[in-house]
Protein backbone atom coordinates (compact mmCIF):
# COMPACT_ATOMS: atom_id res chain seq x y z
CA UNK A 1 -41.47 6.27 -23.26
CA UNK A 2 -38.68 5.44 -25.70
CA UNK A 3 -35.16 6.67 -24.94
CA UNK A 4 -33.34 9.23 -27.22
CA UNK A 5 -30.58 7.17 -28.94
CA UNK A 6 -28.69 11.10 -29.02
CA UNK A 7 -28.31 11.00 -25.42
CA UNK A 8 -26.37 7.62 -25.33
CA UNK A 9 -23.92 8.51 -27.98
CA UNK A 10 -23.27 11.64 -26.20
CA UNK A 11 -22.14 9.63 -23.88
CA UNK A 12 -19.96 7.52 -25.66
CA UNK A 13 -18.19 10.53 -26.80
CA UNK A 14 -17.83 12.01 -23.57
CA UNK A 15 -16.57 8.72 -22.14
CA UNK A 16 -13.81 8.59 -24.79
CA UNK A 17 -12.57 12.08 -24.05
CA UNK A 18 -12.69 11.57 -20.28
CA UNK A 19 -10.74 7.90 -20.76
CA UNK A 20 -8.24 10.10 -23.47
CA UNK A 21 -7.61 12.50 -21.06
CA UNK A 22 -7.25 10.17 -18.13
CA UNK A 23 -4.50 8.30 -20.01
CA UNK A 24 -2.31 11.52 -21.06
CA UNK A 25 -2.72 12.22 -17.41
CA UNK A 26 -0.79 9.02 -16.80
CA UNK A 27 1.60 9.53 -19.54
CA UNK A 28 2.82 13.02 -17.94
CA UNK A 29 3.07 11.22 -14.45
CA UNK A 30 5.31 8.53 -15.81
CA UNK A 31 7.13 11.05 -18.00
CA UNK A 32 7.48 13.32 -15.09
CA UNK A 33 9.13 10.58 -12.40
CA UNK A 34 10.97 8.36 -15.03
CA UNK A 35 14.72 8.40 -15.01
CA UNK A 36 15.61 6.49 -17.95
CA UNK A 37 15.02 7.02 -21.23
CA UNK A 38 12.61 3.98 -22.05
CA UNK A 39 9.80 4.86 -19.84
CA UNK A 40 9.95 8.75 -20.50
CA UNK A 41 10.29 7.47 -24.43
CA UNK A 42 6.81 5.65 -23.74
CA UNK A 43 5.33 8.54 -21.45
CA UNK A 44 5.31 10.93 -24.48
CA UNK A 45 4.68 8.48 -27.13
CA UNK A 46 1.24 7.41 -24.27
CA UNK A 47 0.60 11.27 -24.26
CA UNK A 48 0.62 11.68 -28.23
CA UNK A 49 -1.95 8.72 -28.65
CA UNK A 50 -4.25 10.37 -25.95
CA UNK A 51 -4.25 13.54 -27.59
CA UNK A 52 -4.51 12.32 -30.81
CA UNK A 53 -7.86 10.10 -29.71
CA UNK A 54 -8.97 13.29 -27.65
CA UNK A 55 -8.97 15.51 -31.05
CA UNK A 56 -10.26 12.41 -33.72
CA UNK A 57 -12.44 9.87 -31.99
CA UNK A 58 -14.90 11.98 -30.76
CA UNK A 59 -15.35 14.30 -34.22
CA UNK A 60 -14.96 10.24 -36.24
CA UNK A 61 -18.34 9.07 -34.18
CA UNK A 62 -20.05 12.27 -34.46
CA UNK A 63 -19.41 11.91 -38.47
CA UNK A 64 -20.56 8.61 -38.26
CA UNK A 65 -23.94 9.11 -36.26
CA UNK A 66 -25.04 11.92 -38.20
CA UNK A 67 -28.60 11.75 -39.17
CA UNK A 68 -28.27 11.73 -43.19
CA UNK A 69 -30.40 14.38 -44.86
């Protein structure tokens, strides 16, 4: 029985989102306990990039996988 290649790059996608929103997760903690400007500088800059992957990455390997007609 062959495998459905769909079901593995649903994965993939999934994966990314779940690692993206792992990672803003850490970028509000460190935001939230740091007291200097440096690491709260770098928690919001970490919790752009994860949001930015979250909303592009996913929709970029979808468009990329698409069966052609």
């Amino acid at each position: 029985m062959s495998r459905d290649p769909a079901v593995g790059r649903w994965a993939m996608m999934m994966a990314v989102r779940v690692a993206a929103t792992l990672g803003a997760i850490l970028g509000v903690v460190l935001l939230g306990r740091a007291e200097a400007w440096g690491p709260k500088l770098l928690g919001v800059a970490i919790v752009a990039s994860a949001l930015w992957v979250i909303a592009t990455v996913p929709r970029a390997l979808a468009h990329r996988w698409r069966t052609p007609e």
